[in-house]
PDB file of N, CA and C in Angstrom:
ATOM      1  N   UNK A   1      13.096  34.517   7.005  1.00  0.00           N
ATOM      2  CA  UNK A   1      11.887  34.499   7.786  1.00  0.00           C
ATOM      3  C   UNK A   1      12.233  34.169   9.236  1.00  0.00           C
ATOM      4  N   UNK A   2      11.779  34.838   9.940  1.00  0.00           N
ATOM      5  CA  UNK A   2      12.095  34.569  11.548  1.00  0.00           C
ATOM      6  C   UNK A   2      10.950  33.624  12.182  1.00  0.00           C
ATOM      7  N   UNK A   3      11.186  33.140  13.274  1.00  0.00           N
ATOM      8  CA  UNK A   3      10.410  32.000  13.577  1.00  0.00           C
ATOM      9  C   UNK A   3       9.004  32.411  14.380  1.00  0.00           C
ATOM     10  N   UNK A   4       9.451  34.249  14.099  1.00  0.00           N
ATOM     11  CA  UNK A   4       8.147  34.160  14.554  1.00  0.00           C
ATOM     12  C   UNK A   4       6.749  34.970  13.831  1.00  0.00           C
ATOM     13  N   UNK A   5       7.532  34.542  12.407  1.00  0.00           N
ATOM     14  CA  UNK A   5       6.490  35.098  11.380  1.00  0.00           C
ATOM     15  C   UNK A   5       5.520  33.868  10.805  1.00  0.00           C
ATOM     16  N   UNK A   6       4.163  34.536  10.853  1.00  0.00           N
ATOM     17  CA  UNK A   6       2.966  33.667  10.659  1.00  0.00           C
ATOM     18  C   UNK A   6       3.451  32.966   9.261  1.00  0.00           C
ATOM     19  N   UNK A   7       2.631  31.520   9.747  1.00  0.00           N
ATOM     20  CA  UNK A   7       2.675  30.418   8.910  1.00  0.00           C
ATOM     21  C   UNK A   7       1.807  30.724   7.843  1.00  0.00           C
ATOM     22  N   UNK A   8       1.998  29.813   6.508  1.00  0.00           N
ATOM     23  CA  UNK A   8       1.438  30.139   5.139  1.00  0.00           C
ATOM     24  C   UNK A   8      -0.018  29.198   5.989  1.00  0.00           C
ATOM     25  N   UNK A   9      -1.013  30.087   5.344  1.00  0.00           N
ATOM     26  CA  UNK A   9      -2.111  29.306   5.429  1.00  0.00           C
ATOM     27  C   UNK A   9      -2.414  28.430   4.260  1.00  0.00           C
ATOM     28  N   UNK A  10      -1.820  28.059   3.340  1.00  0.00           N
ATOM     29  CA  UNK A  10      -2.464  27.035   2.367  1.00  0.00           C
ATOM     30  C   UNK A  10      -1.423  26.002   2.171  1.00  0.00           C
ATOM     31  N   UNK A  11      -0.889  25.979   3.007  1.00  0.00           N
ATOM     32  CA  UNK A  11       0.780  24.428   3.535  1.00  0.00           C
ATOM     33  C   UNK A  11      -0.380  24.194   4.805  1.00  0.00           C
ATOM     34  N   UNK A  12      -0.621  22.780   4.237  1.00  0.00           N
ATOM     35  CA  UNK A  12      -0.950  21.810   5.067  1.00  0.00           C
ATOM     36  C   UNK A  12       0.051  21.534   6.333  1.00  0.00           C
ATOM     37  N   UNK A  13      -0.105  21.413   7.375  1.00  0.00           N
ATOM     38  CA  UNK A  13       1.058  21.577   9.070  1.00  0.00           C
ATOM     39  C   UNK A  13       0.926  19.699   9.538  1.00  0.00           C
ATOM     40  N   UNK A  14      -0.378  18.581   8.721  1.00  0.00           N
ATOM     41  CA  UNK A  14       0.129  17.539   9.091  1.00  0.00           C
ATOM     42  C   UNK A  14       0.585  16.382   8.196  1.00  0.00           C
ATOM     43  N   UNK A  15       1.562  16.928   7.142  1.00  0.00           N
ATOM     44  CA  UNK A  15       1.620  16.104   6.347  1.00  0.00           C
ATOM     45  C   UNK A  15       2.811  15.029   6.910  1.00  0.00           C
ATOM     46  N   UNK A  16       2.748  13.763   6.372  1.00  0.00           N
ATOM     47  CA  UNK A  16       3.520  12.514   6.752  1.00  0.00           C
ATOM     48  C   UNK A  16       4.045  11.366   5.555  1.00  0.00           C
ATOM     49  N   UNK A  17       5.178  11.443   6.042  1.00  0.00           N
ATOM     50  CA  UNK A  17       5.757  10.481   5.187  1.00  0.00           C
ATOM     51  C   UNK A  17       4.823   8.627   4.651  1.00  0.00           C
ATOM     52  N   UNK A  18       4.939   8.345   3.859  1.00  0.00           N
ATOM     53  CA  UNK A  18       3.892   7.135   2.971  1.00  0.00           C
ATOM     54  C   UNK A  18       4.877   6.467   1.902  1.00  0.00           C
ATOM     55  N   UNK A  19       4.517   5.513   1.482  1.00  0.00           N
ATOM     56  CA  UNK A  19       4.444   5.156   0.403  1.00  0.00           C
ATOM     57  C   UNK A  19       3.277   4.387  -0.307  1.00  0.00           C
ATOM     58  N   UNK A  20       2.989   5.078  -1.338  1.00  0.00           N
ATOM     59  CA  UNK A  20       1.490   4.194  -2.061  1.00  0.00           C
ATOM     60  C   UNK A  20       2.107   3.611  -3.236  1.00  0.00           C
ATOM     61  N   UNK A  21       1.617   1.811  -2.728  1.00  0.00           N
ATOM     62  CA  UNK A  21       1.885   0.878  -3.494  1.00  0.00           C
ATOM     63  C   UNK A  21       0.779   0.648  -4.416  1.00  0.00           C
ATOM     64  N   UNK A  22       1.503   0.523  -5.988  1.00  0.00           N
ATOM     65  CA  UNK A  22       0.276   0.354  -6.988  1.00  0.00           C
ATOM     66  C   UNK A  22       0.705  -1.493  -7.553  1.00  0.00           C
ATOM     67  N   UNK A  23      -0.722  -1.648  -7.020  1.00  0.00           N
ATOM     68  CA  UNK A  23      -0.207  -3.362  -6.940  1.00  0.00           C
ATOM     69  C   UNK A  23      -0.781  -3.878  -8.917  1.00  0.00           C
ATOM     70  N   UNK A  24       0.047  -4.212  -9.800  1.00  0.00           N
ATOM     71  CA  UNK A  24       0.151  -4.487 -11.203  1.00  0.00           C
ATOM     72  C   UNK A  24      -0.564  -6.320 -11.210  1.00  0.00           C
ATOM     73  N   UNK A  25      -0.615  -6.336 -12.670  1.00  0.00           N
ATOM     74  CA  UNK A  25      -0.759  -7.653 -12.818  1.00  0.00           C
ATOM     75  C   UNK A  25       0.842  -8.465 -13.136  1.00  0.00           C
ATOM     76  N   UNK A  26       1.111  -9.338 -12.540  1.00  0.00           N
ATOM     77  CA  UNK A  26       2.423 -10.051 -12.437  1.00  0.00           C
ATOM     78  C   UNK A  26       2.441 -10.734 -13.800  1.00  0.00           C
ATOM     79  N   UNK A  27       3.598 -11.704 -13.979  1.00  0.00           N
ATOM     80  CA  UNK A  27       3.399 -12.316 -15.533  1.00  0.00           C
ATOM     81  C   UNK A  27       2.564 -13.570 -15.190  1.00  0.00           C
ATOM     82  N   UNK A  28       2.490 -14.056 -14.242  1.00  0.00           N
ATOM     83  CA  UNK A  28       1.557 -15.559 -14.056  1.00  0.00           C
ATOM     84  C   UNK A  28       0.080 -14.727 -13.711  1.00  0.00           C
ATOM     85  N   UNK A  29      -0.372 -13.589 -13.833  1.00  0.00           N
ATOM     86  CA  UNK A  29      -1.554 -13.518 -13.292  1.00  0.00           C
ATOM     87  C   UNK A  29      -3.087 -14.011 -14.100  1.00  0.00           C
ATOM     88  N   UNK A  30      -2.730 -14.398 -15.356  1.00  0.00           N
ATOM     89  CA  UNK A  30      -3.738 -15.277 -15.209  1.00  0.00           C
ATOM     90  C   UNK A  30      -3.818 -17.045 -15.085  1.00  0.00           C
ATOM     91  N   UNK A  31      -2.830 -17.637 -14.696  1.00  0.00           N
ATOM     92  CA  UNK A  31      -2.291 -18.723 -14.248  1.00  0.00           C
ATOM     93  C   UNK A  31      -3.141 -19.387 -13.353  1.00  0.00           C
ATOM     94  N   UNK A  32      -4.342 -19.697 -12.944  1.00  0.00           N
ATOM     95  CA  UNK A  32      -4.744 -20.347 -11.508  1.00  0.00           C
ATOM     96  C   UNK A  32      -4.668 -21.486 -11.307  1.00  0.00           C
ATOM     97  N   UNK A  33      -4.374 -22.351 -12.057  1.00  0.00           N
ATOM     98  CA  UNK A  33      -4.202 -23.945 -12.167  1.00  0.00           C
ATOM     99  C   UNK A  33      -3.205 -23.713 -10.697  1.00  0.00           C
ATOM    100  N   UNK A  34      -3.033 -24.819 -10.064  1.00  0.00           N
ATOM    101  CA  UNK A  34      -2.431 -24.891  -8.755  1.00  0.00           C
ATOM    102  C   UNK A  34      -2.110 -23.554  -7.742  1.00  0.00           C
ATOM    103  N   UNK A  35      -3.229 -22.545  -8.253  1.00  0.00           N
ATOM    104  CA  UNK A  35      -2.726 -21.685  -7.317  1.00  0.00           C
ATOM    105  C   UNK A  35      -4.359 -20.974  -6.724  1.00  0.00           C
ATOM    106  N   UNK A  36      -5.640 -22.203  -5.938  1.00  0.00           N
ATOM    107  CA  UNK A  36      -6.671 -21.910  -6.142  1.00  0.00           C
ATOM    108  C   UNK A  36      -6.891 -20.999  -4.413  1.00  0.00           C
ATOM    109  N   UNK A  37      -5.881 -21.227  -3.965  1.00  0.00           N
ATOM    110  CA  UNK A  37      -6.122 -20.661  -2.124  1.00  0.00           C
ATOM    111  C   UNK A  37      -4.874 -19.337  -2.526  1.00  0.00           C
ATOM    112  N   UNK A  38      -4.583 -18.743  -3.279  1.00  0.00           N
ATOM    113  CA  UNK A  38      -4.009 -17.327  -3.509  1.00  0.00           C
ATOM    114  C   UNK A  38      -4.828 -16.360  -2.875  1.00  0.00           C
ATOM    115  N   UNK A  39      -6.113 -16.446  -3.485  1.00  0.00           N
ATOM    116  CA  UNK A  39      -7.257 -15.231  -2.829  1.00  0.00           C
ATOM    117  C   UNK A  39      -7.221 -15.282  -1.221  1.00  0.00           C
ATOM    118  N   UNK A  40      -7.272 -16.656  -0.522  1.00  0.00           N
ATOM    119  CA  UNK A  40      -7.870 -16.629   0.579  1.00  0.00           C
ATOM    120  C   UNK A  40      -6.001 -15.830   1.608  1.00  0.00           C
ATOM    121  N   UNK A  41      -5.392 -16.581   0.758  1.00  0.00           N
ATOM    122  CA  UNK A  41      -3.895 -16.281   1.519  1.00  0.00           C
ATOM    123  C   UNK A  41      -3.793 -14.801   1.459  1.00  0.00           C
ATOM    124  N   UNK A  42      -4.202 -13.988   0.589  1.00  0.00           N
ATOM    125  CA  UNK A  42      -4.065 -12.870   0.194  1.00  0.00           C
ATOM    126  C   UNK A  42      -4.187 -11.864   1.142  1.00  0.00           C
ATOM    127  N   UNK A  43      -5.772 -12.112   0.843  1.00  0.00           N
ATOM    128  CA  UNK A  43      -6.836 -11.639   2.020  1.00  0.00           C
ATOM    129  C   UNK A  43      -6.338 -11.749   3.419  1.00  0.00           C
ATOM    130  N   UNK A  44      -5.630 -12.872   4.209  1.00  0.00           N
ATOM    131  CA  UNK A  44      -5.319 -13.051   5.190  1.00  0.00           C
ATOM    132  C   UNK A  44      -3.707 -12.420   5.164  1.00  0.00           C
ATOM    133  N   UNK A  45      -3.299 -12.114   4.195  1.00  0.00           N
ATOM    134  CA  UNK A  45      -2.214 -11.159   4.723  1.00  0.00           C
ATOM    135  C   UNK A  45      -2.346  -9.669   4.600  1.00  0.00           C
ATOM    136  N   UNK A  46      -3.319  -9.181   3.884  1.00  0.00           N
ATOM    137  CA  UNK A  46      -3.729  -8.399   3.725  1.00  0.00           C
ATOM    138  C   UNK A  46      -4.695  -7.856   5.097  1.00  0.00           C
ATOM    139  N   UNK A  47      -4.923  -8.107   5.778  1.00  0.00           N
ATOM    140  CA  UNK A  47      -5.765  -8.149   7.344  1.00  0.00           C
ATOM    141  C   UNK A  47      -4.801  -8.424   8.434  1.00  0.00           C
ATOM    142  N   UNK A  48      -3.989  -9.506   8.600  1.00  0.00           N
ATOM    143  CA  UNK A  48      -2.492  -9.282   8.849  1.00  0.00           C
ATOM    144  C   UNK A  48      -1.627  -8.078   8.914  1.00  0.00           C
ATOM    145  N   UNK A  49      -1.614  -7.575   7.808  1.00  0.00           N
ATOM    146  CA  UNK A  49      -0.709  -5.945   7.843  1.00  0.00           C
ATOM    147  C   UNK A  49      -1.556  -4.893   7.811  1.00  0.00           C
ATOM    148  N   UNK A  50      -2.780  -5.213   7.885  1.00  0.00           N
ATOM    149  CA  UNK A  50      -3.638  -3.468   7.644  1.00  0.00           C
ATOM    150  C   UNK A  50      -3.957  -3.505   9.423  1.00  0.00           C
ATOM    151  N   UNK A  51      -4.052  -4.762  10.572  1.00  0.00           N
ATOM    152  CA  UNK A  51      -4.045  -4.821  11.740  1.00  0.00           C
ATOM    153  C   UNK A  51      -2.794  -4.337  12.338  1.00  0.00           C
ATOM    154  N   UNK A  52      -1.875  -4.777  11.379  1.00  0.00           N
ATOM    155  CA  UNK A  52      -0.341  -4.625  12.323  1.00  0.00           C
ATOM    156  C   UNK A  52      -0.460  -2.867  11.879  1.00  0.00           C
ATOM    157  N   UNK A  53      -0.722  -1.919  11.118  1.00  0.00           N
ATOM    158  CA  UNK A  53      -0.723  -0.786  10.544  1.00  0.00           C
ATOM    159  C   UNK A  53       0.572  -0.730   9.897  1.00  0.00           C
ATOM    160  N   UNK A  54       0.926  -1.712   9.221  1.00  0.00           N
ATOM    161  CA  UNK A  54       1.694  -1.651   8.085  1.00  0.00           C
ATOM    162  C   UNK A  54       1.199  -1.283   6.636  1.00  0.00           C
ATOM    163  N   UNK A  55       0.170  -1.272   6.539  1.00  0.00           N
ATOM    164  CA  UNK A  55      -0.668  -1.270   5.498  1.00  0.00           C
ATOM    165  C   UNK A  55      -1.997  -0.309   6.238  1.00  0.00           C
ATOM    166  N   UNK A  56      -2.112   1.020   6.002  1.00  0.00           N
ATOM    167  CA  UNK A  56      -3.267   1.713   6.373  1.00  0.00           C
ATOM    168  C   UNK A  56      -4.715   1.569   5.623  1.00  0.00           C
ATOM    169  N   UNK A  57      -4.430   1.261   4.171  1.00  0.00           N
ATOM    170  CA  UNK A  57      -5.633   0.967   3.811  1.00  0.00           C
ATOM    171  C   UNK A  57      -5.047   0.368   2.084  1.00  0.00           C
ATOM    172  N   UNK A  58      -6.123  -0.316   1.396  1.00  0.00           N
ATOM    173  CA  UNK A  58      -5.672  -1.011   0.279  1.00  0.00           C
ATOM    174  C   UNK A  58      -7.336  -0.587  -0.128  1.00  0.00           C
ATOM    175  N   UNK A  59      -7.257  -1.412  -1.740  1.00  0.00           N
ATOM    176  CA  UNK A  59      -8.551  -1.330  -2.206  1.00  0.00           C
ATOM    177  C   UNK A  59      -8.692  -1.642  -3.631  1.00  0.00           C
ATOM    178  N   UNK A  60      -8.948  -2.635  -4.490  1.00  0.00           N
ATOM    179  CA  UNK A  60      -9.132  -2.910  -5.792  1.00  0.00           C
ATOM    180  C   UNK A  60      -9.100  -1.494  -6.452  1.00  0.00           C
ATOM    181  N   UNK A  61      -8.362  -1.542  -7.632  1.00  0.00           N
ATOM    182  CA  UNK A  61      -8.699  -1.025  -8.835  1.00  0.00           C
ATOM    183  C   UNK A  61      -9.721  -1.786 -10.115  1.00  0.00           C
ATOM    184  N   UNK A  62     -10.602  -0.915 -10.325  1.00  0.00           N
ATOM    185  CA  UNK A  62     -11.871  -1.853 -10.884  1.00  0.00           C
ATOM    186  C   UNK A  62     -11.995  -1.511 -12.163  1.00  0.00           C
ATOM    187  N   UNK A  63     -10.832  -1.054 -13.316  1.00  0.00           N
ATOM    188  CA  UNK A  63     -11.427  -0.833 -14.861  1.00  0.00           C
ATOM    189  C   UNK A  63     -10.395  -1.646 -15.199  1.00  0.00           C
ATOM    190  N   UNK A  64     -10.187  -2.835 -14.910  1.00  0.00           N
ATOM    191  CA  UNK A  64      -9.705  -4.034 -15.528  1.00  0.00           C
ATOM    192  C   UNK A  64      -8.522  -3.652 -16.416  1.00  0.00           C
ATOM    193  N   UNK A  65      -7.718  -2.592 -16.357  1.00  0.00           N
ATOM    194  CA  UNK A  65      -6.143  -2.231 -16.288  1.00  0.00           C
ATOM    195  C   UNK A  65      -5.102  -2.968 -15.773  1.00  0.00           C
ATOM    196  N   UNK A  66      -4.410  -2.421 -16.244  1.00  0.00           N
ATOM    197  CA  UNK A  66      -2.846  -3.103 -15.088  1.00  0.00           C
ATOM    198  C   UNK A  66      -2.509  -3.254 -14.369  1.00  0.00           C
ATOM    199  N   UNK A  67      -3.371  -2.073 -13.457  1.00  0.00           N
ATOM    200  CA  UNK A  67      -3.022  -1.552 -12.019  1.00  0.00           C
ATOM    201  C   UNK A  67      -4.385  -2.266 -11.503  1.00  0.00           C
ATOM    202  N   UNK A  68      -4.296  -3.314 -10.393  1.00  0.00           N
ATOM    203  CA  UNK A  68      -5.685  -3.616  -9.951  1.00  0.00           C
ATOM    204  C   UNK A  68      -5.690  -3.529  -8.505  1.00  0.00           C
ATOM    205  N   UNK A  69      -4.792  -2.561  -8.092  1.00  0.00           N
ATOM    206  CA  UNK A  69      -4.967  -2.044  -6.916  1.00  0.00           C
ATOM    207  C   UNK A  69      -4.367  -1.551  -6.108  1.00  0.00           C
ATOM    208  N   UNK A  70      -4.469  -0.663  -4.767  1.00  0.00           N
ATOM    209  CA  UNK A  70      -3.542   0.552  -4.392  1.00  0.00           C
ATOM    210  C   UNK A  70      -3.995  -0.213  -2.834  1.00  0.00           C
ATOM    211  N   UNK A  71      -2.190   0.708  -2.322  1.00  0.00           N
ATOM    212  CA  UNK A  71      -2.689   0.662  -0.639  1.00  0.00           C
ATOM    213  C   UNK A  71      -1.455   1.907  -0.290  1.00  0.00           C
ATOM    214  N   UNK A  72      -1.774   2.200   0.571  1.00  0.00           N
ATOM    215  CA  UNK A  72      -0.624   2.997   1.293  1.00  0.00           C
ATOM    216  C   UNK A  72      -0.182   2.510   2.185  1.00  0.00           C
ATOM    217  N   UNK A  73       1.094   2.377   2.374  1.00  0.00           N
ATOM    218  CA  UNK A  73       2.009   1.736   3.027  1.00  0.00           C
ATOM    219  C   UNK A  73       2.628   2.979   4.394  1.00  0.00           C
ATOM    220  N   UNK A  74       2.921   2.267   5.494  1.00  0.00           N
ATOM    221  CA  UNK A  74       3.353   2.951   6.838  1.00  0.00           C
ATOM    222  C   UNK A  74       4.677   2.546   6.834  1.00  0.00           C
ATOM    223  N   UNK A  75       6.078   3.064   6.508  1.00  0.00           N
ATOM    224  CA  UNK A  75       7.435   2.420   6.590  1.00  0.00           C
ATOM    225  C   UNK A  75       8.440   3.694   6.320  1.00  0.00           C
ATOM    226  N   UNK A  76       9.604   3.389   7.241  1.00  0.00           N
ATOM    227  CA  UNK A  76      10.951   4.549   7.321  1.00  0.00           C
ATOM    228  C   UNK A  76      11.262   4.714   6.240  1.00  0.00           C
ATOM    229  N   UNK A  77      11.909   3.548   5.187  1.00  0.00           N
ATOM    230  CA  UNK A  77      12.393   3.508   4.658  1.00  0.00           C
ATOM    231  C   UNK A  77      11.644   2.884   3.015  1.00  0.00           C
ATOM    232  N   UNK A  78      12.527   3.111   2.156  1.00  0.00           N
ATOM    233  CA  UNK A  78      11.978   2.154   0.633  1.00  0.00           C
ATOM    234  C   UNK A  78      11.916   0.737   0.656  1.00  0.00           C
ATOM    235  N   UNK A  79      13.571   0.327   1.874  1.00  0.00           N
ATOM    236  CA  UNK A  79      13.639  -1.291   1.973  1.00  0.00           C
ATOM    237  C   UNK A  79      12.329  -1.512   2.840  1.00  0.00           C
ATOM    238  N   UNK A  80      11.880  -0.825   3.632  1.00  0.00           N
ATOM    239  CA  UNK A  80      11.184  -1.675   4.728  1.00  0.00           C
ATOM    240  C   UNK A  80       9.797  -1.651   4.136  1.00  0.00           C
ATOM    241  N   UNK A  81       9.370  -0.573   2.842  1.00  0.00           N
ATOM    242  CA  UNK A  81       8.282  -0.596   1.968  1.00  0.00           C
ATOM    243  C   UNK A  81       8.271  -1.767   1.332  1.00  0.00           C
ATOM    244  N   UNK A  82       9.472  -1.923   0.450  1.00  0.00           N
ATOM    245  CA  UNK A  82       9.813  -3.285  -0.221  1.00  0.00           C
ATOM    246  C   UNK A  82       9.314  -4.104   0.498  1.00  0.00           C
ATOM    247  N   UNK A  83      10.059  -4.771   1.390  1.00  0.00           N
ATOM    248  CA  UNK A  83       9.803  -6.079   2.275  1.00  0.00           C
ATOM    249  C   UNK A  83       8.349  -5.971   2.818  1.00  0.00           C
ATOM    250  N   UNK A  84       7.284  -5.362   2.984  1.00  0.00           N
ATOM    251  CA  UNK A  84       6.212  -5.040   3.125  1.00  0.00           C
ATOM    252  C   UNK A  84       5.294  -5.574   1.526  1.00  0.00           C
ATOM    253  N   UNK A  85       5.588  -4.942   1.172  1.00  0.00           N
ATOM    254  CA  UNK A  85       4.962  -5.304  -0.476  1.00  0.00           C
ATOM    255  C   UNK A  85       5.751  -6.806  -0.287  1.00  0.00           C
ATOM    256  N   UNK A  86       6.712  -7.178  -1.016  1.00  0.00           N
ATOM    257  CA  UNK A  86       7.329  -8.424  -1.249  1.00  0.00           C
ATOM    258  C   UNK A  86       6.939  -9.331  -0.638  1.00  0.00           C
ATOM    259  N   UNK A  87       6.544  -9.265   1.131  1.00  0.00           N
ATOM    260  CA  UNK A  87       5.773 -10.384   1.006  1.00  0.00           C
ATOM    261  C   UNK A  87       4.380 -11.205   1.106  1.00  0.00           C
ATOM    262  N   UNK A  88       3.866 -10.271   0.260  1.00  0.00           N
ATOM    263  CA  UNK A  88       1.985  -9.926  -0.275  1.00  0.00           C
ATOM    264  C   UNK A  88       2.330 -11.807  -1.199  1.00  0.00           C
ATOM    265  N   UNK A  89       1.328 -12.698  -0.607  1.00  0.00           N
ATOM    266  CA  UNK A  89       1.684 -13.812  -1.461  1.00  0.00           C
ATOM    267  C   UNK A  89       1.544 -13.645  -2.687  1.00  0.00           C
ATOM    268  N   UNK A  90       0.654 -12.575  -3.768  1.00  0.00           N
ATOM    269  CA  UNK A  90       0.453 -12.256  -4.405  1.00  0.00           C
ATOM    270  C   UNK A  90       1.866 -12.200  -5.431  1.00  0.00           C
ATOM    271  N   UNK A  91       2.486 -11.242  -4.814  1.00  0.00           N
ATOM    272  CA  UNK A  91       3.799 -10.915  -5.070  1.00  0.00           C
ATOM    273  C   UNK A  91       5.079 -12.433  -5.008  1.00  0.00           C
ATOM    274  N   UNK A  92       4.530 -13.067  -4.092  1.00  0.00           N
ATOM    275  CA  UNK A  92       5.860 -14.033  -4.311  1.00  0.00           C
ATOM    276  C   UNK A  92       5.288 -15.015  -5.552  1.00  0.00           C
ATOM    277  N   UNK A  93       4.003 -15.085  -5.744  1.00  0.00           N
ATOM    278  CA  UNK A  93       3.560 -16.313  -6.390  1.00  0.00           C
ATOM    279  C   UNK A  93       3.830 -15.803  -7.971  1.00  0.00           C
ATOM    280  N   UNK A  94       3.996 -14.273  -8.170  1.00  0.00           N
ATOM    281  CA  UNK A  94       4.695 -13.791  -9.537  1.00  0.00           C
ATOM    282  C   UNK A  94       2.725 -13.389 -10.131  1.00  0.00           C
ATOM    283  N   UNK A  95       1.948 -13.610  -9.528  1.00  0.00           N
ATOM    284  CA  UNK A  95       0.636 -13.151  -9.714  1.00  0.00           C
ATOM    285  C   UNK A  95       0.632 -11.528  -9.940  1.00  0.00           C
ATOM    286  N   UNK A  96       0.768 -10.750  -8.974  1.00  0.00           N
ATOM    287  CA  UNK A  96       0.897  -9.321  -8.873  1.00  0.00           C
ATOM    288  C   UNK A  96       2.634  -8.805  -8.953  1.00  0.00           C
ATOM    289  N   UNK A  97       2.734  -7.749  -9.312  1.00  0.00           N
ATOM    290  CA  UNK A  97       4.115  -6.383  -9.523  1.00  0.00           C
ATOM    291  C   UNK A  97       3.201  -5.839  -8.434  1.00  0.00           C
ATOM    292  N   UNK A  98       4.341  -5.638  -7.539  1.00  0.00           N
ATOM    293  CA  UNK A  98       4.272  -4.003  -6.654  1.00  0.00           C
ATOM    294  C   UNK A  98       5.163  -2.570  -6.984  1.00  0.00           C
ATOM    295  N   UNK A  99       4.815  -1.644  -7.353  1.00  0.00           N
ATOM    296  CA  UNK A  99       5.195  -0.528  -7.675  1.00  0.00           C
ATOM    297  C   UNK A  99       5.192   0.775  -6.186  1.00  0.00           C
ATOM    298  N   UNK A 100       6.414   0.977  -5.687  1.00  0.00           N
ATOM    299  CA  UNK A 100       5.881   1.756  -5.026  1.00  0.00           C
ATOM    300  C   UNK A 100       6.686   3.205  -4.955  1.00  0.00           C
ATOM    301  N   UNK A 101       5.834   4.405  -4.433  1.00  0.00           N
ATOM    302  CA  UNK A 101       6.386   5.650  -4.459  1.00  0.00           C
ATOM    303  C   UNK A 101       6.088   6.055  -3.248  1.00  0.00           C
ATOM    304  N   UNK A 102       7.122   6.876  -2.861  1.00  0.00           N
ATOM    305  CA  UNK A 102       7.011   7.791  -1.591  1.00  0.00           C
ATOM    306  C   UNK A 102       5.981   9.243  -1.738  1.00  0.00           C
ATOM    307  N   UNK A 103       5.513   9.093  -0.734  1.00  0.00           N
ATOM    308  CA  UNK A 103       4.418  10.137  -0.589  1.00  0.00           C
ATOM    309  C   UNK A 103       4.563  10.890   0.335  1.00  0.00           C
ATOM    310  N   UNK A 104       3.913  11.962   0.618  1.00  0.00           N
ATOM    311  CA  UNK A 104       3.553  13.118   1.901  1.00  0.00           C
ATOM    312  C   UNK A 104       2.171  13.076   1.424  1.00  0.00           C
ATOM    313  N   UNK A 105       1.579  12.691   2.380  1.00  0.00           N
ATOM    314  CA  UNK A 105      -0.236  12.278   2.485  1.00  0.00           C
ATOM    315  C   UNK A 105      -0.680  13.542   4.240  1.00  0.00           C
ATOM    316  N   UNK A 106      -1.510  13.711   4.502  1.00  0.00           N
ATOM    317  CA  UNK A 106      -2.489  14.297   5.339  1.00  0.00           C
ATOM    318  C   UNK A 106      -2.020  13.000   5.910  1.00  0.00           C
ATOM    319  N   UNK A 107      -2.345  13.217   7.620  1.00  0.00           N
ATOM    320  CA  UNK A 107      -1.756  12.246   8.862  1.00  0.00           C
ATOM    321  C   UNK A 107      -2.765  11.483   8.300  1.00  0.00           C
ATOM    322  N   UNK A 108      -2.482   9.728   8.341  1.00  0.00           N
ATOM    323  CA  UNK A 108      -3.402   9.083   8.665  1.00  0.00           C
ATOM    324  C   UNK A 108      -3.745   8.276   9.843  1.00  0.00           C
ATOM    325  N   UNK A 109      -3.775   8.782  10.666  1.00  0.00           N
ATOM    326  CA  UNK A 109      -3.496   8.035  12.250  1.00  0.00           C
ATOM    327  C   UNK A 109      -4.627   7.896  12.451  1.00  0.00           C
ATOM    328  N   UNK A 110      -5.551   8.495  11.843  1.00  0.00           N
ATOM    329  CA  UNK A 110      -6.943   8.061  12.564  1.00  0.00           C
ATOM    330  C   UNK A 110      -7.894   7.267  11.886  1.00  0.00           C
ATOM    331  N   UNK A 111      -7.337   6.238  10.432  1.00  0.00           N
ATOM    332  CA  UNK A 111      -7.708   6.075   9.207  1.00  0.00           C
ATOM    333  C   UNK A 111      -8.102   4.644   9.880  1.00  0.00           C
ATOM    334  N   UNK A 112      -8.955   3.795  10.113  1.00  0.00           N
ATOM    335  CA  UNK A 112      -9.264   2.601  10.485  1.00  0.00           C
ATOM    336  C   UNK A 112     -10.022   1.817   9.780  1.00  0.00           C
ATOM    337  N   UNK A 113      -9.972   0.382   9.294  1.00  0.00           N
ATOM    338  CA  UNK A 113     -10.393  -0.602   8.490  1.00  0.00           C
ATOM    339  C   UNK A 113     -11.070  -1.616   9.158  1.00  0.00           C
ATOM    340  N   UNK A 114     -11.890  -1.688   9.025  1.00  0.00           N
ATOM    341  CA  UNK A 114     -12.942  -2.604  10.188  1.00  0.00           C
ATOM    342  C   UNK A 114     -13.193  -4.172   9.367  1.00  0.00           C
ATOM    343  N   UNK A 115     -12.805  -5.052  10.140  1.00  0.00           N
ATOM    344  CA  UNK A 115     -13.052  -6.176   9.601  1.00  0.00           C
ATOM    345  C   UNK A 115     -14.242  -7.116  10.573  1.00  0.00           C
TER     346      UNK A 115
END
């Protein structure tokens, strides 16, 4: 194909690298005895990285499964996904598993979370 033969019209032209983290229940997650400010820490890192746009958007999973919730992640690499997830207090307190996969998503540059 030469470069100057028309583009496929059904290939999307802004797709972008992602990873969407599927945030699990950890083995302490139903544990709350000494762990009653988890939610509030959560929340505040969670607003923390969806400001910094490390985190474009998150959001409960609500049929009380394994998976209790998703975000898509903004990062080069798997390590820098990792270290992004890893340090969700959620995740250090052994409350939540982060699971994550690389994606090609539609740009989200214009995707904004209003707090």
């Amino acid at each position: 194909m030469s470069s100057s033969s028309p583009k496929r019209p059904d290939v999307p032209r802004n797709l972008k690298p992602y990873f969407l983290c599927l945030l699990k229940k950890g083995p302490r997650w139903n544990i709350t005895e000494g762990n009653e400010d988890l939610m509030p820490k959560y929340l505040a890192w969670l607003r923390s990285e969806t400001e910094a746009r490390r985190i474009l958007f998150a959001g409960p999973v609500t049929d009380r499964g394994d998976i209790i919730g998703i975000a898509v992640l903004a990062a080069d690499t798997a390590d820098e996904a990792s270290a992004i997830a890893d340090a969700n207090p959620g995740i250090e307190s052994g409350h939540f598993l982060a699971e994550l996969h690389p994606c090609f998503l539609p740009a989200l540059d214009g995707v904004k979370v209003e707090y």
